[in-house]
N, C-alpha and C. Protein backbone atom coordinates (compact mmCIF):
# COMPACT_ATOMS: atom_id res chain seq x y z
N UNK A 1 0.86 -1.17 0.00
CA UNK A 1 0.00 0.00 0.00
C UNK A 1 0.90 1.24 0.00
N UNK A 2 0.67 2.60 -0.80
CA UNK A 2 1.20 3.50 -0.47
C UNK A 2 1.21 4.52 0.40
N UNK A 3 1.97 5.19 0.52
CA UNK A 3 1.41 6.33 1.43
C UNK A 3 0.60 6.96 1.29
N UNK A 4 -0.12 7.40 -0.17
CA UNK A 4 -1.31 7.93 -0.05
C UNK A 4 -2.45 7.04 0.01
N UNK A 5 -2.49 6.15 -0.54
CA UNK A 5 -3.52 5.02 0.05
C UNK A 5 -3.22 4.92 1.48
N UNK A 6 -2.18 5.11 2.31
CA UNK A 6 -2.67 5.20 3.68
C UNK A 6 -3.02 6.11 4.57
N UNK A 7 -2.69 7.13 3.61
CA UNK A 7 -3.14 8.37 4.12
C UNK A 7 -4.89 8.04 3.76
N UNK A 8 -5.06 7.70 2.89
CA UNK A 8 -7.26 7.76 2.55
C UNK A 8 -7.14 6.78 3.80
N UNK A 9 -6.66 5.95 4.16
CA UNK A 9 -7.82 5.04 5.03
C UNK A 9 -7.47 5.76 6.30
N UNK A 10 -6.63 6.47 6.61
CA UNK A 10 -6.43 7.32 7.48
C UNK A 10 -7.70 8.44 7.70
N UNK A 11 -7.92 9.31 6.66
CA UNK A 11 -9.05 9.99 7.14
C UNK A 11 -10.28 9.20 6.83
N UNK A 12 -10.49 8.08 6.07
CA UNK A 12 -11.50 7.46 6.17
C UNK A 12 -12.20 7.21 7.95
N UNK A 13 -10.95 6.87 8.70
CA UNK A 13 -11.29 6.43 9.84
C UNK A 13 -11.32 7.89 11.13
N UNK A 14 -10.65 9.00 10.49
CA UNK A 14 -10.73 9.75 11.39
C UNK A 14 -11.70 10.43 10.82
N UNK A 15 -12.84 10.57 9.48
CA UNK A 15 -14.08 10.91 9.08
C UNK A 15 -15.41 10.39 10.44
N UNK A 16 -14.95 9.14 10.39
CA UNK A 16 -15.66 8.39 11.17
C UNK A 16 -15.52 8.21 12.76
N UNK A 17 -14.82 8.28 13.15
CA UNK A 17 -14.19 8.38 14.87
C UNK A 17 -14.81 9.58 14.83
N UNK A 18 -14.65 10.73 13.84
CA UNK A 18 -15.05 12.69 13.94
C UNK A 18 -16.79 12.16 14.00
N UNK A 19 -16.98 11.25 13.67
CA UNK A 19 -18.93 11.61 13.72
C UNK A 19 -19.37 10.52 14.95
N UNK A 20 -18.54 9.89 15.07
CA UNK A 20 -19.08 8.80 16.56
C UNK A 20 -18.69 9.51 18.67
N UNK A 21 -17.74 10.35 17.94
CA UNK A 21 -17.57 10.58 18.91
C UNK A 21 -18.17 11.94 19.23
N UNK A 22 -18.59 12.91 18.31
CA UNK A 22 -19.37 13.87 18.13
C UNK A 22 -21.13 13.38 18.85
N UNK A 23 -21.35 12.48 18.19
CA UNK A 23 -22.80 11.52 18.32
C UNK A 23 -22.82 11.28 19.43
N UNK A 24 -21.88 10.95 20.27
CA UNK A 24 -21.91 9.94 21.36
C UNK A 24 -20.91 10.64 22.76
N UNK A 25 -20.85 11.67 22.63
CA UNK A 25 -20.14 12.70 23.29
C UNK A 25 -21.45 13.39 24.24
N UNK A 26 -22.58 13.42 24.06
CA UNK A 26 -23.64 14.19 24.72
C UNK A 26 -23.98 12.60 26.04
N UNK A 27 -23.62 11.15 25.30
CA UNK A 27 -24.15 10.63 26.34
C UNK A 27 -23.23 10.12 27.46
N UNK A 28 -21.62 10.80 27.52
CA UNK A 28 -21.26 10.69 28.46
C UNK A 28 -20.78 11.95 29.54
N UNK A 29 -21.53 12.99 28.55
CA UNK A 29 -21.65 14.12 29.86
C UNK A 29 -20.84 15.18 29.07
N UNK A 30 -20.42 15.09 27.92
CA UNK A 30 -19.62 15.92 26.98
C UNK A 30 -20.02 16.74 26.01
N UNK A 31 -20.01 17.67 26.15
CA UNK A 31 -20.39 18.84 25.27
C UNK A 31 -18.86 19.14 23.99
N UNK A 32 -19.13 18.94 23.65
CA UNK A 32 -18.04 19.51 22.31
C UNK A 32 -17.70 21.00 21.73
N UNK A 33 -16.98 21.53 21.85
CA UNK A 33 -16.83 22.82 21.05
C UNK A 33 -17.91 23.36 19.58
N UNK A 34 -18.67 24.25 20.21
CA UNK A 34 -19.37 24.39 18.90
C UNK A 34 -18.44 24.27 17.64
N UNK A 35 -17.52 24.89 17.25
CA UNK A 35 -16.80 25.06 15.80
C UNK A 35 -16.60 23.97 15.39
N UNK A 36 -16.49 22.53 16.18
CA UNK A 36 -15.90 21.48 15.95
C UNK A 36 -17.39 20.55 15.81
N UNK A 37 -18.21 20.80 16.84
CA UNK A 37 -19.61 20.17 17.22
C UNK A 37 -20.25 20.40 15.57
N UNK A 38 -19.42 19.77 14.75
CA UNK A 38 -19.76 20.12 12.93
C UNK A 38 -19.76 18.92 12.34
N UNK A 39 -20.46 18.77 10.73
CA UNK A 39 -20.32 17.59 9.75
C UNK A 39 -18.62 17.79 9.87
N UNK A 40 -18.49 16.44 9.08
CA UNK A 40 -16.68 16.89 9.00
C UNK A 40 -16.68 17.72 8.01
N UNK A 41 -17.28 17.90 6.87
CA UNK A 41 -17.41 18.85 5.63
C UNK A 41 -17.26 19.97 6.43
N UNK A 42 -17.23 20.42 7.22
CA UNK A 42 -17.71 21.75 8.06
C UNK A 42 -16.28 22.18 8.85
N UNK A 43 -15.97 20.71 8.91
CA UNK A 43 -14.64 20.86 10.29
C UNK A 43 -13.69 22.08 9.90
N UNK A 44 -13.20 22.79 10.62
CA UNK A 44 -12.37 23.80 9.97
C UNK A 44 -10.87 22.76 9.41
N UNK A 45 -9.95 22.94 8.51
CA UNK A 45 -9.14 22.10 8.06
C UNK A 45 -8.20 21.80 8.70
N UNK A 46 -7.44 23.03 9.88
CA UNK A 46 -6.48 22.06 10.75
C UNK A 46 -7.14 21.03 11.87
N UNK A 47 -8.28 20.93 12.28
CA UNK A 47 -8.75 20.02 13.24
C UNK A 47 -9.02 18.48 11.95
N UNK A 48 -9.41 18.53 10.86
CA UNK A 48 -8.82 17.53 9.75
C UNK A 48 -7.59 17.24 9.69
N UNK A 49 -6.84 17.73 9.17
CA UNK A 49 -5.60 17.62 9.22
C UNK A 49 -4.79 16.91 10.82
N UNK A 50 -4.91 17.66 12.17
CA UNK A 50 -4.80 16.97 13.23
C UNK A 50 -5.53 15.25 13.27
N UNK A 51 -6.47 15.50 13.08
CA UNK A 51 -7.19 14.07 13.31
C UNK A 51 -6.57 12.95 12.31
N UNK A 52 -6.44 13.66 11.07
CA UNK A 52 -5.86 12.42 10.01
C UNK A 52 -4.25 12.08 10.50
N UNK A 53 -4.01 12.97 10.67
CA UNK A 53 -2.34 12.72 10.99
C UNK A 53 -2.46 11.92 12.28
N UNK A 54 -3.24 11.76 13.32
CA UNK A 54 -2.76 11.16 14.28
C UNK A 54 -3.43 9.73 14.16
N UNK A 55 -4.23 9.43 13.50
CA UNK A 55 -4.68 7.86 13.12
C UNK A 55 -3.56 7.44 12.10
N UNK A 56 -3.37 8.35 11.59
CA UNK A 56 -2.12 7.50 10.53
C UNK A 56 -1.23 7.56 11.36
N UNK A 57 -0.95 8.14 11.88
CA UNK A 57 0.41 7.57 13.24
C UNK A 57 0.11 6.62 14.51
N UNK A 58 -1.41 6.86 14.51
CA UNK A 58 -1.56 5.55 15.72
C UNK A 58 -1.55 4.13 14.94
N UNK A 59 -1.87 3.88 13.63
CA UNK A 59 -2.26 3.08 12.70
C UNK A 59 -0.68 2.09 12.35
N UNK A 60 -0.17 3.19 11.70
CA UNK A 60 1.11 2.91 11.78
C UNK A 60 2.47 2.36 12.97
N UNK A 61 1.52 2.97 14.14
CA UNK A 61 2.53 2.59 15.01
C UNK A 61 2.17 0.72 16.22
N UNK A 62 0.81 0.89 15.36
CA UNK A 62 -0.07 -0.06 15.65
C UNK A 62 0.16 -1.23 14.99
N UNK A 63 1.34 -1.27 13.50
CA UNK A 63 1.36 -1.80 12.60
C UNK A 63 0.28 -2.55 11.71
N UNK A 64 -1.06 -1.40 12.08
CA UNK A 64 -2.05 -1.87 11.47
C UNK A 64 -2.33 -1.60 9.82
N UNK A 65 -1.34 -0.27 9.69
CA UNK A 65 -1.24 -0.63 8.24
C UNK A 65 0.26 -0.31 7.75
């Protein structure tokens, strides 16, 4: 796989962690930052950028991909 193919499954998964934990953040007592409390389409681009970069480094260091 390349690096940019691991970079997509990278934000594939931080697309998704960004809407579960958004979703599921009110039922453990967590309020979220409005600016962020967004679709990811919405997310401002360094909180993208943060999130993708750190699944591709947990991913990687996980030797999951």
């Amino acid at each position: 796989m390349t690096t940019a193919q691991k970079l997509k499954v990278a934000e594939r998964v931080a697309k998704r962690f960004h809407y579960h934990y958004e979703k599921q953040a009110p039922d453990y007592g967590y309020k979220t930052r409005k600016a962020t409390a967004v679709p990811w389409s919405k997310l401002p681009k360094s909180n993208k950028q943060l999130m993708i970069s750190s699944v591709f480094r947990t991913l990687l260091d996980t030797d999951m991909l």
